[in-house]
C-alpha atoms as a PDB file:
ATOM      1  CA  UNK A   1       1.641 -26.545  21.298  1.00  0.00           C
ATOM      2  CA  UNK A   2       3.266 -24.148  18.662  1.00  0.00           C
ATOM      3  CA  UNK A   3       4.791 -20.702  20.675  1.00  0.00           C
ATOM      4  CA  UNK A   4       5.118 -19.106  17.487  1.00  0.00           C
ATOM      5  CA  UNK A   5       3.150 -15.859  17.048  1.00  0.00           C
ATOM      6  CA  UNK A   6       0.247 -15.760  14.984  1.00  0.00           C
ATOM      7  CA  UNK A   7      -0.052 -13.907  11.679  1.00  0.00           C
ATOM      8  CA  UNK A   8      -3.110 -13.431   9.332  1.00  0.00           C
ATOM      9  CA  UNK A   9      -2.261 -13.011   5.690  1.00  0.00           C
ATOM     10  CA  UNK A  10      -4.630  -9.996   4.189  1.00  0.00           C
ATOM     11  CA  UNK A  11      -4.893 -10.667   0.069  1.00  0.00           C
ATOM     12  CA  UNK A  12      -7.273  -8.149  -1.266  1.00  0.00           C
ATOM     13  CA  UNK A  13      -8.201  -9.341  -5.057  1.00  0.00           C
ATOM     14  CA  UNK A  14     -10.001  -7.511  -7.871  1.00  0.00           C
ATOM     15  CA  UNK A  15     -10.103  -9.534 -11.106  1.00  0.00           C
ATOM     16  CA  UNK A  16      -6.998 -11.226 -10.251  1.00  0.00           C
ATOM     17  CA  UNK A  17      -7.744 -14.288 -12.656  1.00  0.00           C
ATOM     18  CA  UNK A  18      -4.136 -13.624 -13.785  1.00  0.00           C
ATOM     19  CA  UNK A  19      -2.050 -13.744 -10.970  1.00  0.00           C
ATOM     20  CA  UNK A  20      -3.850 -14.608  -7.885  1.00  0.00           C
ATOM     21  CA  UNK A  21      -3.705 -18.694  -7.955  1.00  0.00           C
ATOM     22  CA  UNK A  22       0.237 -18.194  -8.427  1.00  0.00           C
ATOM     23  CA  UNK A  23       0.219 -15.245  -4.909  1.00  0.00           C
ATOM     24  CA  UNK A  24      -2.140 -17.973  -3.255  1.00  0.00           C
ATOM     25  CA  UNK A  25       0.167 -20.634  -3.828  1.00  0.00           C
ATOM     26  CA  UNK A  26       3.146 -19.365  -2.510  1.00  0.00           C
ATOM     27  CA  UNK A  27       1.265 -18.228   0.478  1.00  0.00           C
ATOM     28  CA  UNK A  28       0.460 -21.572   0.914  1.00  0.00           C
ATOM     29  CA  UNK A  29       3.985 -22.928   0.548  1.00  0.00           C
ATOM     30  CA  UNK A  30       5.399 -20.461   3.339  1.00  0.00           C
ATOM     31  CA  UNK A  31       7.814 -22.460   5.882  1.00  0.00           C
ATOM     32  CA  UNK A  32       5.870 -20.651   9.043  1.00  0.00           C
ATOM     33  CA  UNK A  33       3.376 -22.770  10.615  1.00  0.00           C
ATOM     34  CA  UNK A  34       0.937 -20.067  12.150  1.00  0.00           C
ATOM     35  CA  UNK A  35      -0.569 -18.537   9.464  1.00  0.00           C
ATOM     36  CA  UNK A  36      -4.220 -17.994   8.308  1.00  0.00           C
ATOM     37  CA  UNK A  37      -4.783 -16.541   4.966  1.00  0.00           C
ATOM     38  CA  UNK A  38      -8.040 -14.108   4.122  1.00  0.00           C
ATOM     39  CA  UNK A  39      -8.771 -13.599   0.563  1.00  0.00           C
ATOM     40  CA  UNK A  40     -10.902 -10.492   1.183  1.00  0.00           C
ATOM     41  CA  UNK A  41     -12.583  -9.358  -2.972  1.00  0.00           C
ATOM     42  CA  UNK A  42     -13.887  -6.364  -4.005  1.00  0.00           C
ATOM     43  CA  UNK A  43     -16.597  -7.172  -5.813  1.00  0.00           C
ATOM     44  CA  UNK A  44     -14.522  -8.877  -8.884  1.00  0.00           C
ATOM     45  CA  UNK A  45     -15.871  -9.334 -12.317  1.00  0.00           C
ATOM     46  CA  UNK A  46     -13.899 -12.163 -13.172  1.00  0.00           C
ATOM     47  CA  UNK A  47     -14.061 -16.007 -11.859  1.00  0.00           C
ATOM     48  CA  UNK A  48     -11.130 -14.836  -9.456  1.00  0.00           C
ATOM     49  CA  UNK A  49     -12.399 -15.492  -6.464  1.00  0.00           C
ATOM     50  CA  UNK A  50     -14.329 -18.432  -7.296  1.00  0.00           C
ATOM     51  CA  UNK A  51     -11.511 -19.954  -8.406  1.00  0.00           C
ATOM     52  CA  UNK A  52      -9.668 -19.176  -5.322  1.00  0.00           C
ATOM     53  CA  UNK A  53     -12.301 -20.658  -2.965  1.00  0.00           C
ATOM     54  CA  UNK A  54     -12.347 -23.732  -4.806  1.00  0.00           C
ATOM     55  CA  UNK A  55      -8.261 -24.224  -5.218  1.00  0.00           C
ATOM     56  CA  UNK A  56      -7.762 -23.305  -1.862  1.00  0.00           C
ATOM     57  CA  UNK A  57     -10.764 -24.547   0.679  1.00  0.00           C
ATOM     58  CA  UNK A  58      -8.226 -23.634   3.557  1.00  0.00           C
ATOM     59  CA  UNK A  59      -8.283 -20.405   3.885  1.00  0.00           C
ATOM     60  CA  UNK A  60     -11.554 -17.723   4.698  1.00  0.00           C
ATOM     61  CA  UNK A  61     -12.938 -15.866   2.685  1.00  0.00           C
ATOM     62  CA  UNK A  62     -14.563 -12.432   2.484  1.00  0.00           C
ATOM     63  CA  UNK A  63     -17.186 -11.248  -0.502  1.00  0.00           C
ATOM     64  CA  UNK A  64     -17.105  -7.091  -0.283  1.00  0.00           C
ATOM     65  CA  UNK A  65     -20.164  -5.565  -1.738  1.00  0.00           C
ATOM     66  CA  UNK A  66     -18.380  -3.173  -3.794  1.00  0.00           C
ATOM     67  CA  UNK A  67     -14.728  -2.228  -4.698  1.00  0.00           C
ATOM     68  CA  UNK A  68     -14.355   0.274  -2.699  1.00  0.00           C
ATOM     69  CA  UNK A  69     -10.670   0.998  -3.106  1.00  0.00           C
ATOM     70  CA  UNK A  70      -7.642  -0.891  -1.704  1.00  0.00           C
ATOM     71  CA  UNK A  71      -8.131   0.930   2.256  1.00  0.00           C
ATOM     72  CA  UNK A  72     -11.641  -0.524   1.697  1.00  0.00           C
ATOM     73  CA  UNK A  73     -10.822  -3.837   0.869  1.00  0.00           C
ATOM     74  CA  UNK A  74      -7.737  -4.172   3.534  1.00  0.00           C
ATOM     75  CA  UNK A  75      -9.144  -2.944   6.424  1.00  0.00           C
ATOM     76  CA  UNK A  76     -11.858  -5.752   6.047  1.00  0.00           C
ATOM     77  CA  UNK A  77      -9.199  -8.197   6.063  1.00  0.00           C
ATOM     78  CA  UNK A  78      -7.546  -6.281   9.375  1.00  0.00           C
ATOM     79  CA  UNK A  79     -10.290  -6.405  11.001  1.00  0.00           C
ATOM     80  CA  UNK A  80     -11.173  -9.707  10.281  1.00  0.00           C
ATOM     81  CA  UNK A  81      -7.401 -10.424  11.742  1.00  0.00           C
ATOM     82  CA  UNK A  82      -8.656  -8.590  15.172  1.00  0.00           C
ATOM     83  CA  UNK A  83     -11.402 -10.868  15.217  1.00  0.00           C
ATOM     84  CA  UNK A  84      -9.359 -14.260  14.837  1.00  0.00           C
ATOM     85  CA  UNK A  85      -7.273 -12.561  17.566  1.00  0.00           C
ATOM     86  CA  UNK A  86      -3.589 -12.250  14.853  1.00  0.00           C
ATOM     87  CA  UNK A  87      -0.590 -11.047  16.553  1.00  0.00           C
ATOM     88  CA  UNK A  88       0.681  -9.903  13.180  1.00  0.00           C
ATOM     89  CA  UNK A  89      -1.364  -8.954  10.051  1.00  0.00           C
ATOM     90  CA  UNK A  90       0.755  -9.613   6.518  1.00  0.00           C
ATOM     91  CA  UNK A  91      -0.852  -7.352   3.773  1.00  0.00           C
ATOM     92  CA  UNK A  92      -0.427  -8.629   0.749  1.00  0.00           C
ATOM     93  CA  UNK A  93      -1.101  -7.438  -2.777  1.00  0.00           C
ATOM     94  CA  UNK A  94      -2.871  -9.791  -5.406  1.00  0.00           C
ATOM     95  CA  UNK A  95      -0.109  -9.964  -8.065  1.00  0.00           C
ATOM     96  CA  UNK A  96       2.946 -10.612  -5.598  1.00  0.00           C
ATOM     97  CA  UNK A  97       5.280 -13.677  -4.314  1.00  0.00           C
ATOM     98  CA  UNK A  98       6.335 -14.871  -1.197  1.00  0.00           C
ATOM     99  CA  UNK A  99       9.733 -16.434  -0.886  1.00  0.00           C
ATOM    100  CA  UNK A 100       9.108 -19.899   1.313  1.00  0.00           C
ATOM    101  CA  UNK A 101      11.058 -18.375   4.017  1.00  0.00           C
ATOM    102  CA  UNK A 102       9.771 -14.545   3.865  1.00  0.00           C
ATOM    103  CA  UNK A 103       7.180 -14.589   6.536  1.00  0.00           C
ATOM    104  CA  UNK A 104       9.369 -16.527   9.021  1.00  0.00           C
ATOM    105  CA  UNK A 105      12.349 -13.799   8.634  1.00  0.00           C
ATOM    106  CA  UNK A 106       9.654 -10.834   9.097  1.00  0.00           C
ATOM    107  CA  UNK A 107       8.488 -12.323  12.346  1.00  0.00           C
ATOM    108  CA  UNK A 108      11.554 -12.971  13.668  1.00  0.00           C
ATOM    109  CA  UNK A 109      12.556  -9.684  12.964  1.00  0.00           C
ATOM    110  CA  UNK A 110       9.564  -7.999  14.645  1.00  0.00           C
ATOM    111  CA  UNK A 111       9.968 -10.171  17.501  1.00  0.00           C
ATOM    112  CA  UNK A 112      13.540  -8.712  18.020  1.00  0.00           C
ATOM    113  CA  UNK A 113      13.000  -5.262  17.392  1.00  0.00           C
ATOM    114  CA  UNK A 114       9.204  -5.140  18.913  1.00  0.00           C
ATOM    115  CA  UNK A 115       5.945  -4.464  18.757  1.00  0.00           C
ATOM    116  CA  UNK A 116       6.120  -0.563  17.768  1.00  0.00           C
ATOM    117  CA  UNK A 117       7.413  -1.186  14.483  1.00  0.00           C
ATOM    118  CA  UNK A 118       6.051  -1.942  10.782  1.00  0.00           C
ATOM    119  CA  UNK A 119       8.256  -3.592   8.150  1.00  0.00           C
ATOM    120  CA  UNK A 120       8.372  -4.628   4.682  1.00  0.00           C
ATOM    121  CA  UNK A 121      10.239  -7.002   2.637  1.00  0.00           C
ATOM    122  CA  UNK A 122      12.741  -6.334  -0.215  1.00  0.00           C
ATOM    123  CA  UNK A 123      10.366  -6.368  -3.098  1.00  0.00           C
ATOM    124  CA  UNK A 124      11.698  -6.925  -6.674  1.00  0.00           C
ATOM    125  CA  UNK A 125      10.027  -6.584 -10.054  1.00  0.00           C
ATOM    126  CA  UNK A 126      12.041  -8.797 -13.042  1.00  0.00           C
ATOM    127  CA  UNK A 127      14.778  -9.004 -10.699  1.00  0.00           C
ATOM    128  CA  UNK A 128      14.785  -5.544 -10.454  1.00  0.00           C
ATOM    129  CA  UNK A 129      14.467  -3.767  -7.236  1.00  0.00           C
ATOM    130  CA  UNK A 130      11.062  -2.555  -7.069  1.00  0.00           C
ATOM    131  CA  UNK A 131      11.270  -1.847  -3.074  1.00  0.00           C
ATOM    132  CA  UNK A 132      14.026  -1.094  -0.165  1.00  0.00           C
ATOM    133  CA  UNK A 133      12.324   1.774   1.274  1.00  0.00           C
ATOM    134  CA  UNK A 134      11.351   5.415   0.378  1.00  0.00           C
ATOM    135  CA  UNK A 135      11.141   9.375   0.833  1.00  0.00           C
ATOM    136  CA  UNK A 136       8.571  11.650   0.805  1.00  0.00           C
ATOM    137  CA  UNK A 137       9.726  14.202  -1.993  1.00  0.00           C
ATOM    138  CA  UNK A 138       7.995  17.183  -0.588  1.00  0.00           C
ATOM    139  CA  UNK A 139       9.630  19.428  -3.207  1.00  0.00           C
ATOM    140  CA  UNK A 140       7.956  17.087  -5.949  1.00  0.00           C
ATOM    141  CA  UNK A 141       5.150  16.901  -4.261  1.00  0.00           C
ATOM    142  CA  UNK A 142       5.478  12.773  -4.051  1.00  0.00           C
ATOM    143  CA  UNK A 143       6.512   9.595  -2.303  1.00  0.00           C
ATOM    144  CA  UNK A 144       9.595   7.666  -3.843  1.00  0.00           C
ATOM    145  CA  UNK A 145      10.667   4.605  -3.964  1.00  0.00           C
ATOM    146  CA  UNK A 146      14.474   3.717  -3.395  1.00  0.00           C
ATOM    147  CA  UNK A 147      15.853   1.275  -5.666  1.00  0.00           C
ATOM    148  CA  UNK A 148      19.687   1.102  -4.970  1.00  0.00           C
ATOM    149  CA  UNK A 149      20.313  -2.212  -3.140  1.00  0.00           C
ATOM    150  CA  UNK A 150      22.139  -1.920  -0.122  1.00  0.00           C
ATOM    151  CA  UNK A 151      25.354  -4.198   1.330  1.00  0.00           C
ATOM    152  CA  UNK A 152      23.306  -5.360   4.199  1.00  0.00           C
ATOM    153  CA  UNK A 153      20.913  -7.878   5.217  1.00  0.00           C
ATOM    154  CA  UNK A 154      19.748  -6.436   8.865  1.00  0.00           C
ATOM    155  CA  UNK A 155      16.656  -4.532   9.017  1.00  0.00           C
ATOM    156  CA  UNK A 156      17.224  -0.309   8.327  1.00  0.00           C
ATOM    157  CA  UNK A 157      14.648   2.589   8.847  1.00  0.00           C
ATOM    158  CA  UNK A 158      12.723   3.960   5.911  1.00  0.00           C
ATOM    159  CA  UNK A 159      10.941   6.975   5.873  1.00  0.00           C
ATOM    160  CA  UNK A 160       7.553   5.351   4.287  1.00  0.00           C
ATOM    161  CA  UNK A 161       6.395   1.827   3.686  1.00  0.00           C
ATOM    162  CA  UNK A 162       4.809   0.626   0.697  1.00  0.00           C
ATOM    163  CA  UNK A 163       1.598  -1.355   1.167  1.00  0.00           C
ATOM    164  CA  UNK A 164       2.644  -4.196  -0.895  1.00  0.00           C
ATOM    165  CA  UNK A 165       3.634  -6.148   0.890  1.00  0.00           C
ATOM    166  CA  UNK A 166       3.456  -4.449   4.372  1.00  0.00           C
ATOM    167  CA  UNK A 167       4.019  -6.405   7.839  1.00  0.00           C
ATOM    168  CA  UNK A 168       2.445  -5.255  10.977  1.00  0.00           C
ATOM    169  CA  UNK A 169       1.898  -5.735  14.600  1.00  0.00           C
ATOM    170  CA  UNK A 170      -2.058  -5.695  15.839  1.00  0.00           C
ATOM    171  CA  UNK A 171      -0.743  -3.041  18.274  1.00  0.00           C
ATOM    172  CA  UNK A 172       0.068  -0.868  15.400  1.00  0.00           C
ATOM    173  CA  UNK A 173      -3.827  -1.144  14.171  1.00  0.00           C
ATOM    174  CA  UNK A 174      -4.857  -0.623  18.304  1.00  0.00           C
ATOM    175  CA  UNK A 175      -2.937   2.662  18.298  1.00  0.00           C
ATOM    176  CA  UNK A 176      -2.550   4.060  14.680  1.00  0.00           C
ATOM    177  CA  UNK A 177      -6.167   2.783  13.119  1.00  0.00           C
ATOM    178  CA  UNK A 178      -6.935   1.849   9.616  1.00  0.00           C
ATOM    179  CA  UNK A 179      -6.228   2.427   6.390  1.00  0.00           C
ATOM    180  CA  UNK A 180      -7.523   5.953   5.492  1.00  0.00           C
ATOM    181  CA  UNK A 181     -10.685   5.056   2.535  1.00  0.00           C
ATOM    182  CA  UNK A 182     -10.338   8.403   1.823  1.00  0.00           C
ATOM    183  CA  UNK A 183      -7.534   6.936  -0.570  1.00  0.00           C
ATOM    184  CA  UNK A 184      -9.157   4.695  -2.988  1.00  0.00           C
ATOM    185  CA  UNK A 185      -5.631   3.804  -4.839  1.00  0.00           C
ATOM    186  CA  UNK A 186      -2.639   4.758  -4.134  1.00  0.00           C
ATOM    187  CA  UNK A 187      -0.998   7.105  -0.836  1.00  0.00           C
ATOM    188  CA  UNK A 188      -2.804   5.245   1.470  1.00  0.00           C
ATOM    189  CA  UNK A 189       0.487   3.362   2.288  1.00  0.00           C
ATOM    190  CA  UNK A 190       2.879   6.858   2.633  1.00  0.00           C
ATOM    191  CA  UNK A 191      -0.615   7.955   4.910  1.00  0.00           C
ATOM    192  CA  UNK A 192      -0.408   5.297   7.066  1.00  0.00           C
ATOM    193  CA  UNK A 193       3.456   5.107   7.632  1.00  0.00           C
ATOM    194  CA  UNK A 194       3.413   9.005   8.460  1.00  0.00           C
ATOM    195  CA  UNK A 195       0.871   7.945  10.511  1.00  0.00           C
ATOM    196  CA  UNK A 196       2.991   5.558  12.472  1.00  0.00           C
ATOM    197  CA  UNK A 197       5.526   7.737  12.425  1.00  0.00           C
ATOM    198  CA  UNK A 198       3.460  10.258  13.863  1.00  0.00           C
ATOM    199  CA  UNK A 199       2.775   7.582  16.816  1.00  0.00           C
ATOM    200  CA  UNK A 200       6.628   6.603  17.436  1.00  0.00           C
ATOM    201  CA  UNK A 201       6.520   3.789  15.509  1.00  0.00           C
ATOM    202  CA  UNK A 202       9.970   3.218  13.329  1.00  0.00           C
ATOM    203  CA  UNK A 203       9.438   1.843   9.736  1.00  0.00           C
ATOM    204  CA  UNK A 204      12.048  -0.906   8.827  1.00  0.00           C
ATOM    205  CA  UNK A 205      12.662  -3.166   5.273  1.00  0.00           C
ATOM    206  CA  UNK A 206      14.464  -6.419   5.771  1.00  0.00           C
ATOM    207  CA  UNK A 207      16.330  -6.928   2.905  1.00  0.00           C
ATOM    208  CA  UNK A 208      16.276 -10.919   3.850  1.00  0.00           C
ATOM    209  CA  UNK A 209      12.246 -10.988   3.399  1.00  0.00           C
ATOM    210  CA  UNK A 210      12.212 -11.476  -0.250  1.00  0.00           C
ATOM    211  CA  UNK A 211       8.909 -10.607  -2.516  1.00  0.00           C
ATOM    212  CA  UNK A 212       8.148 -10.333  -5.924  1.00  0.00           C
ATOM    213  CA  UNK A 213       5.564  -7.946  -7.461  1.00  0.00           C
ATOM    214  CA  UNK A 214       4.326  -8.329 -11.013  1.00  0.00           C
ATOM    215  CA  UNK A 215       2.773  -4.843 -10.461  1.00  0.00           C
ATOM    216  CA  UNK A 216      -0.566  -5.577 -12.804  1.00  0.00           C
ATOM    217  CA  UNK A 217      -1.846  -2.231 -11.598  1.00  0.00           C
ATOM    218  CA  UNK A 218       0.683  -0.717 -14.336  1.00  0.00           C
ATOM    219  CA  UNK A 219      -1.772  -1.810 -16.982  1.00  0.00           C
ATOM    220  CA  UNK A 220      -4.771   0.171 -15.267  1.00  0.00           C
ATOM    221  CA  UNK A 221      -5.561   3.065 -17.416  1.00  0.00           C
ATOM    222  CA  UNK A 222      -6.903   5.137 -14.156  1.00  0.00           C
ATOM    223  CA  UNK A 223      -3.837   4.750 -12.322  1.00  0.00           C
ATOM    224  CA  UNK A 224      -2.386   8.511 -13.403  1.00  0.00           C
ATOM    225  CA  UNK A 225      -5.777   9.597 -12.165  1.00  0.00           C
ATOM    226  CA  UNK A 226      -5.871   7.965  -8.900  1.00  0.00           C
ATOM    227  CA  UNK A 227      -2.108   8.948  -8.518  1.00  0.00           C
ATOM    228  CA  UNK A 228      -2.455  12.312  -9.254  1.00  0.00           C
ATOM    229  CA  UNK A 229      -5.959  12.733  -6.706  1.00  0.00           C
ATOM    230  CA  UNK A 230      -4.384  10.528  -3.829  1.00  0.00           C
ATOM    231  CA  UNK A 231      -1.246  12.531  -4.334  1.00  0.00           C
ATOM    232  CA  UNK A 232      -2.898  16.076  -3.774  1.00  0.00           C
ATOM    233  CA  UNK A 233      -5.205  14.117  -0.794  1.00  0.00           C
ATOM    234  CA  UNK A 234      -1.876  13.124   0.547  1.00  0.00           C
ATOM    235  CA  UNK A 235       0.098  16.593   1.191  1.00  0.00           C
ATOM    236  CA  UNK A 236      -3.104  18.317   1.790  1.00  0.00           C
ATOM    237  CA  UNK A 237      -3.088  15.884   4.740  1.00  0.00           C
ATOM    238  CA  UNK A 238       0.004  16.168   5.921  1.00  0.00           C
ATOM    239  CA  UNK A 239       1.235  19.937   5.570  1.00  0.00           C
ATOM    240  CA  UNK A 240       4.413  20.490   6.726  1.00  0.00           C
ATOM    241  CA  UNK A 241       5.511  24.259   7.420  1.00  0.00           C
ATOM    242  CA  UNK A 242       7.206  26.272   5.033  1.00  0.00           C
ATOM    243  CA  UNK A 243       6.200  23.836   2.425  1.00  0.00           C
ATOM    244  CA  UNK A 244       2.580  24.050   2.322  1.00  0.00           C
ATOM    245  CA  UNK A 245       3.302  27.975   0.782  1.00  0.00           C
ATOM    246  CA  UNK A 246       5.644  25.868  -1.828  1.00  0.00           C
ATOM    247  CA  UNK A 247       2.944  23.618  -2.281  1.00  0.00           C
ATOM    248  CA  UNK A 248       0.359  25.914  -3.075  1.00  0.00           C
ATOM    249  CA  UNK A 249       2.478  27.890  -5.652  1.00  0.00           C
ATOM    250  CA  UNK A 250       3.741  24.216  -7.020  1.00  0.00           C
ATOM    251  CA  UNK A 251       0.119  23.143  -7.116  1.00  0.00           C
ATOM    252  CA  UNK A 252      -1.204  26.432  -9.379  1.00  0.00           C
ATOM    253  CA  UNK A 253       1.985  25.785 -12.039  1.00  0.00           C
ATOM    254  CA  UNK A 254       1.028  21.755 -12.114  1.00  0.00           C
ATOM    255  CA  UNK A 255      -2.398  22.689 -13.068  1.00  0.00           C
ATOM    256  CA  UNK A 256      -1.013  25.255 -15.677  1.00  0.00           C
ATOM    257  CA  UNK A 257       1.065  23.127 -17.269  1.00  0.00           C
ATOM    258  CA  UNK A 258      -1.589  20.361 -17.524  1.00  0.00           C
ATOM    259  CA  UNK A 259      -3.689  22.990 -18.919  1.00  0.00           C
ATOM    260  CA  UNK A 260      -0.947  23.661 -21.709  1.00  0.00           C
ATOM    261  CA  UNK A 261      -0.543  19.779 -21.912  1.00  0.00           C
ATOM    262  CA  UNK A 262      -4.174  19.240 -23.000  1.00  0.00           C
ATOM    263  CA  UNK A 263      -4.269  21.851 -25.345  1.00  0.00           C
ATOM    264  CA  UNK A 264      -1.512  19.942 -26.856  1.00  0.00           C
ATOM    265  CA  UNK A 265      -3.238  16.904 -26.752  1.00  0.00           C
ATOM    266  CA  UNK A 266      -0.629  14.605 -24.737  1.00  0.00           C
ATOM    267  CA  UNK A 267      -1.621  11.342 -23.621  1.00  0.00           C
ATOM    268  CA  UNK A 268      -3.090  11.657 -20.061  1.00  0.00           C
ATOM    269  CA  UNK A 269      -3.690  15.160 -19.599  1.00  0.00           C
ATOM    270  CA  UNK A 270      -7.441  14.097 -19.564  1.00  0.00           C
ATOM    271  CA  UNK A 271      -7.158  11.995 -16.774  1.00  0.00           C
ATOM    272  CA  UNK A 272      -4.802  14.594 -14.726  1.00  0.00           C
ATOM    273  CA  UNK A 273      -6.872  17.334 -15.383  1.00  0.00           C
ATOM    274  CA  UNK A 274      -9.698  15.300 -14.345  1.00  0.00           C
ATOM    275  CA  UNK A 275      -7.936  14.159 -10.972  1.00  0.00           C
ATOM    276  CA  UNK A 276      -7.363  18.183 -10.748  1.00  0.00           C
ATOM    277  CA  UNK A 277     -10.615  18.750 -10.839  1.00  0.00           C
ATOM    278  CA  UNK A 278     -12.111  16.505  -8.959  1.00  0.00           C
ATOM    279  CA  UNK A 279     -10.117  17.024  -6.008  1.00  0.00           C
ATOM    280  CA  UNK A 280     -10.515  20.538  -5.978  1.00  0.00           C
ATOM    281  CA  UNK A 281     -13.795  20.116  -6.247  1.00  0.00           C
ATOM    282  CA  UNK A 282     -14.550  17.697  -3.013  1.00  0.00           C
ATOM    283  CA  UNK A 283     -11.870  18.699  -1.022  1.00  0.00           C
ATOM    284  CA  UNK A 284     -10.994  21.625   0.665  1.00  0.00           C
ATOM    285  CA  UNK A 285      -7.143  21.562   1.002  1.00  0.00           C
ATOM    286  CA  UNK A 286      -5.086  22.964   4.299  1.00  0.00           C
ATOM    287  CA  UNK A 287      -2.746  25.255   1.932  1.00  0.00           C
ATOM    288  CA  UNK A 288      -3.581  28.195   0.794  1.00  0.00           C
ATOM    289  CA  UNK A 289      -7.191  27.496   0.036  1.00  0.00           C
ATOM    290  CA  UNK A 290      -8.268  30.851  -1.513  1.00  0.00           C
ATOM    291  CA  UNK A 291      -5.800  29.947  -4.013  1.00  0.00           C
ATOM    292  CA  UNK A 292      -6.748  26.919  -4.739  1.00  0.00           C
ATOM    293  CA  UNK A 293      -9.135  27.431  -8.097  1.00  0.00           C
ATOM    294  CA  UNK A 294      -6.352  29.707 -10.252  1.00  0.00           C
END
């Protein structure tokens, strides 16, 4: 009888005819023997996830009725990994790799730093560091990724986690929750890890755990907008002191200069004043809010 720990693999796909065969594949091909993969799909378009339950009759399954974001879509999958009673949930994104031996160097390194920790591998794009942890810019009002690889191969705290590729104990779901589906794209990740943080969880990348991320969402042409509204969500969320009176004045000159930008007639303005709007609209944000329609 195997004593390794068992971890559920969370894949959420939306018209991933592209890519997701190849992320399936080297799920599959993983050197950990306690693994269960979920393919959860937001209501693709494509023959994705036909395809997928076809190729790959092992794993489960999971037909959403709508795509309701990437929270939406994951926290199916998590809970679906309560129910088949995971020790560890691996969310993965779509267009992404596994190394063979990336899931057994996560565990391992959970297992020796415990059970109030989240983690996430190295992840590269064209060889390129995509991922080894990030900030929250609170001056630029956004979450950064750090690119510069480091001379070490333990495990090191980040201040956020990106939810590409992010590793998790079921403790962390038990105390911190879901996914916020406020987010539909984007932020949901930096959300969650504050959220941990929040809860005295540490946040760790292990440069060992290798990944690679093809990043197809680069070729969405809503991403500015859903970066821009999950942005504002974000820091209206999380206020921090002094900086929600920065924010406020930061916020009024971003709008400005969008303004200026459409008259102008740059590319995306449209979709950044329409994120503007749109947020301001449905939400009522913690800084400043008599100020926030200048």
């Amino acid at each position: 009888m195997s004593t390794e720990p068992k971890v559920v693999i969370v894949v959420l796909n939306y018209n991933g005819e592209k890519c997701l065969h190849q992320t399936l594949e080297s799920l599959q091909s993983l050197d950990y023997r306690e693994k269960e993969v979920v393919v959860v799909d937001n209501a693709s378009q494509d023959h994705s996830f036909d395809l997928a339950k076809k190729n790959f009759p092992q794993f489960h399954f999971i037909s959403l009725p709508k795509n309701g974001g990437f929270a939406y879509g994951m926290n199916a999958g998590m809970r679906f990994a309560l129910e088949q009673k995971a020790d560890f949930i691996w969310l993965f994104n779509y267009d992404a790799l596994a190394s063979r031996e990336s899931l057994r160097i996560l565990v391992r390194n959970a297992e020796t730093l415990g059970d109030r920790a989240l983690f996430s591998p190295t992840i590269f794009n064209n060889k390129k560091i995509w991922f080894e942890g990030g900030r929250i810019n609170y001056w630029k009002m956004r979450v950064e990724h750090l690119r510069q690889k480091r001379d070490q191969e333990k495990a090191f705290k980040t201040q956020f986690l990106t939810g590409c590729a992010l590793f998790l104990p079921i403790r962390a779901i038990k105390e911190i929750g879901f996914l916020d589906e406020d987010f539909f794209l984007y932020y949901e990740d930096a959300d969650y890890s504050k959220r941990a943080l929040n809860k005295g969880f540490d946040l760790y990348v292990v440069p060992e755990a290798k990944v690679l991320h093809s990043e197809e969402s680069v070729h969405n042409p809503q991403k500015v907008y859903h970066l821009v509204f999950s942005g504002l969500l974000f820091f209206s969320k999380h206020p921090k002191g002094i900086f929600s009176f920065y924010q406020a004045i930061y916020g009024i000159l971003r709008r400005q200069k969008n303004r200026l930008d459409l008259f102008m007639g740059k590319p995306l303005a449209e979709e950044v004043s329409r994120a503007h709007s749109e947020f301001y609209a449905k939400k009522s944000p913690l800084f400043l809010n008599h100020l926030r329609k200048l």
